[in-house]
Protein backbone atom coordinates (compact mmCIF):
# COMPACT_ATOMS: atom_id res chain seq x y z
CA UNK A 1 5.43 -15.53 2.50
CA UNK A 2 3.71 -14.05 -0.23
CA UNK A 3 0.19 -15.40 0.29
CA UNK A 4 -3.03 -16.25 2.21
CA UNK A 5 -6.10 -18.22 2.05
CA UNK A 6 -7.61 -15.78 -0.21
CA UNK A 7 -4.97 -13.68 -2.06
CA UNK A 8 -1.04 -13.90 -3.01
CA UNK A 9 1.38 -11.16 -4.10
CA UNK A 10 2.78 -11.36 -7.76
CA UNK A 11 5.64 -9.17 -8.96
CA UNK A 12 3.80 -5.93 -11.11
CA UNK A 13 5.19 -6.84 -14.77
CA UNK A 14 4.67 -4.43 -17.97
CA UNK A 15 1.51 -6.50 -18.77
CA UNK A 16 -0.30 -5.09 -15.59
CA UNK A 17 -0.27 -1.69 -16.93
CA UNK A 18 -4.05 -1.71 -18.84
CA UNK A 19 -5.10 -3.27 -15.62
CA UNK A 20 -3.54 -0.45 -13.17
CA UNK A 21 -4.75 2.37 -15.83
CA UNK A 22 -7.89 1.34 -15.49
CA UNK A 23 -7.75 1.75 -11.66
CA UNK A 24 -5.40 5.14 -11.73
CA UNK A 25 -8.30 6.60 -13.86
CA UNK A 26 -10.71 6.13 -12.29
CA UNK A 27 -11.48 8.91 -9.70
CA UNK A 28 -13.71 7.35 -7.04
CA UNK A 29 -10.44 4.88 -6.61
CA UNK A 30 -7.65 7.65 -6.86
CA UNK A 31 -9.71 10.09 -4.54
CA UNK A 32 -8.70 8.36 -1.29
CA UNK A 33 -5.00 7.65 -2.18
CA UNK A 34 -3.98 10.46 -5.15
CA UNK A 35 -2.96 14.02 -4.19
CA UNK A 36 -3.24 14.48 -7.85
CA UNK A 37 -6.29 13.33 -10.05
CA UNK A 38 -4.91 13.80 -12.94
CA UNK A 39 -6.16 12.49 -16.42
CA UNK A 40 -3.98 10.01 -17.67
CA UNK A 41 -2.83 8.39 -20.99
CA UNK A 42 -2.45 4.47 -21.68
CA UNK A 43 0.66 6.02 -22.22
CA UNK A 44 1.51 7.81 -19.71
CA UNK A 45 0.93 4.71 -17.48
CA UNK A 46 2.89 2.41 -19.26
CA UNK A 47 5.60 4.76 -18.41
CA UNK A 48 5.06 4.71 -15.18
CA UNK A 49 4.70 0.75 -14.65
CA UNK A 50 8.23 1.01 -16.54
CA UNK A 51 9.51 2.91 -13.86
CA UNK A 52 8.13 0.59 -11.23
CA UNK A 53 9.29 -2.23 -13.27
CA UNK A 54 12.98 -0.98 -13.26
CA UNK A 55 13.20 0.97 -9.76
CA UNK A 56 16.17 0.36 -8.23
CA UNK A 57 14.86 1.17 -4.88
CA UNK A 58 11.07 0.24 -4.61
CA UNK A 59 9.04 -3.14 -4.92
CA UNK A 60 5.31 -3.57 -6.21
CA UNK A 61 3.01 -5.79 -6.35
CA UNK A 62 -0.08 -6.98 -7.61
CA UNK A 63 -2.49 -7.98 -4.71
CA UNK A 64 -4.36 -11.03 -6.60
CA UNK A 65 -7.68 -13.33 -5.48
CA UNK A 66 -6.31 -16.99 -5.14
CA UNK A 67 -9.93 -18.09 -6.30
CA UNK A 68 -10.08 -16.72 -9.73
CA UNK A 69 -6.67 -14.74 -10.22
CA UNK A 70 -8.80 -10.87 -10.57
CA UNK A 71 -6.31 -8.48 -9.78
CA UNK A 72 -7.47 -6.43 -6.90
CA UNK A 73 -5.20 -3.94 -6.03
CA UNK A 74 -1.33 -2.94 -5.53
CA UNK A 75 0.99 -2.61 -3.05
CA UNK A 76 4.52 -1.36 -3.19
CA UNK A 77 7.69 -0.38 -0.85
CA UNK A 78 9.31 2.86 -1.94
CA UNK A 79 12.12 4.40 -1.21
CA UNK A 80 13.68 1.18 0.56
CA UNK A 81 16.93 2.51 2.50
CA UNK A 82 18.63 -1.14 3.53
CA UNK A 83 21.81 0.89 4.87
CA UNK A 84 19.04 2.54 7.30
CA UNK A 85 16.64 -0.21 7.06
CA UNK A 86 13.33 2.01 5.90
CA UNK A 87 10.88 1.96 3.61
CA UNK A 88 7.95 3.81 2.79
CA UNK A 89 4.30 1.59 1.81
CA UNK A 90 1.62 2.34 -0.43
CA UNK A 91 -2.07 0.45 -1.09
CA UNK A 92 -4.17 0.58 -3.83
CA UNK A 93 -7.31 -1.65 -4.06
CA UNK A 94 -8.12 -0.59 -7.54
CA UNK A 95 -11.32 -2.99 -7.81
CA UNK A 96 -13.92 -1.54 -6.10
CA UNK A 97 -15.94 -4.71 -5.65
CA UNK A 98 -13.20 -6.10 -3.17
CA UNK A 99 -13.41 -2.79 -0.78
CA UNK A 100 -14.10 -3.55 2.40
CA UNK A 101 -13.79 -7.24 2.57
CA UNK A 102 -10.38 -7.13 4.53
CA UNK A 103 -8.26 -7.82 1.74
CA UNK A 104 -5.98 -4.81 2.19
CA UNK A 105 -5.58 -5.35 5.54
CA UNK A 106 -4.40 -9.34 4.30
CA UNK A 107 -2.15 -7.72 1.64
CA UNK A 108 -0.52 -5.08 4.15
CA UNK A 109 0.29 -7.45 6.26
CA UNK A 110 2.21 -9.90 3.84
CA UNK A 111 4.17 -6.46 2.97
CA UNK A 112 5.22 -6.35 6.48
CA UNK A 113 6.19 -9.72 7.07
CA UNK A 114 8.21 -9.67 4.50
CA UNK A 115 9.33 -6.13 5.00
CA UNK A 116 10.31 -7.27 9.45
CA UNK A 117 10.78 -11.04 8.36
CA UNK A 118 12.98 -10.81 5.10
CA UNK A 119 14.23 -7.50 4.57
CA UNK A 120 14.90 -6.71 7.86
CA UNK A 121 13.78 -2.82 7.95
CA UNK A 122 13.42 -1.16 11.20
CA UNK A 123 10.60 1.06 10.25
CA UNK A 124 7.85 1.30 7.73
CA UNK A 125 6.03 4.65 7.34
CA UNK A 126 3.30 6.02 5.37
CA UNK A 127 1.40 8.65 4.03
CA UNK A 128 -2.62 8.82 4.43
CA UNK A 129 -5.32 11.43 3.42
CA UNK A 130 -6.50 12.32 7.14
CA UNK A 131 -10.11 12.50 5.22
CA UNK A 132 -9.40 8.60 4.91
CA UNK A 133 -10.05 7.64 8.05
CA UNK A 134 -11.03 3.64 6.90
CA UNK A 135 -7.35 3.60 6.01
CA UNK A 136 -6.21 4.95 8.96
CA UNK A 137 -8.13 2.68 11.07
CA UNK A 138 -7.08 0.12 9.03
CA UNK A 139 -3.18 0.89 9.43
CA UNK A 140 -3.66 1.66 13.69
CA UNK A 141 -4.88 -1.59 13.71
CA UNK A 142 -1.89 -3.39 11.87
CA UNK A 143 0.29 -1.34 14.70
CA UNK A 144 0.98 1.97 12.80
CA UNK A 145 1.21 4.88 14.80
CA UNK A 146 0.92 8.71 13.97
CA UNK A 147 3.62 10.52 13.66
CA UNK A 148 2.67 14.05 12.09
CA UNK A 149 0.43 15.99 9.85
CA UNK A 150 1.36 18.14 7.12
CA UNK A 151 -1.59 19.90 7.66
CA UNK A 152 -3.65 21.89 5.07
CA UNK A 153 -1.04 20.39 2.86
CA UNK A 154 -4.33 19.66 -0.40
CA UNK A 155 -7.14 20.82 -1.47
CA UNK A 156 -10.07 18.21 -2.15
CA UNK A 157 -13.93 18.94 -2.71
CA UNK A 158 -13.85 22.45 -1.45
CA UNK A 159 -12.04 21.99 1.60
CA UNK A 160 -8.22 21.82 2.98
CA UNK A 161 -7.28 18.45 4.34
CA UNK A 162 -3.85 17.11 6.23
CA UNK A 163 -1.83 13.76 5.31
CA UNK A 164 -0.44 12.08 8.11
CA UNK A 165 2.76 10.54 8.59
CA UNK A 166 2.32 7.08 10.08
CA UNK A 167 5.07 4.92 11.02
CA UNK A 168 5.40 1.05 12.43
CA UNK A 169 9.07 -0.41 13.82
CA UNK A 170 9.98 -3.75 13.25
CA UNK A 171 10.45 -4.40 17.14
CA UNK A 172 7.01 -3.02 17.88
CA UNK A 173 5.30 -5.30 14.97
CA UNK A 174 7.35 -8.71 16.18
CA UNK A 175 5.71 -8.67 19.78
CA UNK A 176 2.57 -8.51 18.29
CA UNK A 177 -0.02 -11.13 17.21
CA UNK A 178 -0.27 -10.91 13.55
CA UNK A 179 -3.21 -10.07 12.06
CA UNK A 180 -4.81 -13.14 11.41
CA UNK A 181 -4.41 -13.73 15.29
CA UNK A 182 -1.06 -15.90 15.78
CA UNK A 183 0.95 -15.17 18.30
CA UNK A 184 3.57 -12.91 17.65
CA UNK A 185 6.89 -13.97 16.21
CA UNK A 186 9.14 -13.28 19.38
């Protein structure tokens, strides 16, 4: 469930925190997926990877290459509501030298499996930069649909941009053929 050819999804731990510091400080990665680029401390992310670490109501994970175990990115469920069977989904591929290779598209989808398959949810949303439009072609094509814009809602390199609200339902994503191009699960 929690793995491919190329990549598998480990629990984030305390230990990942110098590893996800170095990707939340570094701006080129945080400028497509942080509304705040912020400086932070070692510090101040080993707080943070606390929190994650303890969350009550959220699950991360470290998206990792199979071939020689480099951590790549994150990806976490937030807010998880099992009474109304929702979550919210965020991606992070911290390591620049995997972009574009199709490895968060892999690593989404193992979230949703096991968001439809295990969990049970009824609907996954997200939030996107609407400047980001690689991501958002990346989530339309997993099945993700827009459903609003907060727009004008940040300012980024001299300009007022919109985050859309994108959303996929667990019946919608069933009927489907995965992503790696199996038939779909109904």
């Amino acid at each position: 469930m929690f793995s491919t050819e190329r990549i598998q999804l480990r629990k984030v731990t305390e230990e990942d925190a110098a590893i996800y510091h170095k990707w939340r400080t570094n701006p080129i990665v945080m400028e497509n997926t942080s509304p705040h680029l912020d400086t932070y401390t070692l510090k101040d992310t080993e707080v943070f990877i606390q929190s994650i670490v303890s969350s009550e109501n959220s699950k991360s994970y470290i998206i990792q290459h199979k071939e020689d175990d480099a951590p790549i990115g994150i990806v976490s469920l937030i807010n998880i509501d099992l009474k109304n069977r929702n979550a919210e989904c965020i991606i992070d591929i911290g390591n620049e030298a995997y972009w574009g290779l199709g490895f968060g598209k892999e690593a989404m989808s193992l979230l949703l499996d096991f968001c439809f398959l295990e969990l049970n949810l009824h609907k996954v949303c997200l939030r996107v930069f609407s400047f980001n439009e690689r991501a958002i072609k990346l989530y339309e094509r997993l099945g993700f649909e827009k459903e609003g814009e907060q727009r004008e809602q940040m300012f980024r390199n001299g300009s007022w941009h919109g985050i859309v609200m994108m959303a996929i339902f667990q019946e919608g994503y069933l009927v489907k053929e995965d992503s790696f191009g199996n038939e779909g699960y109904v």
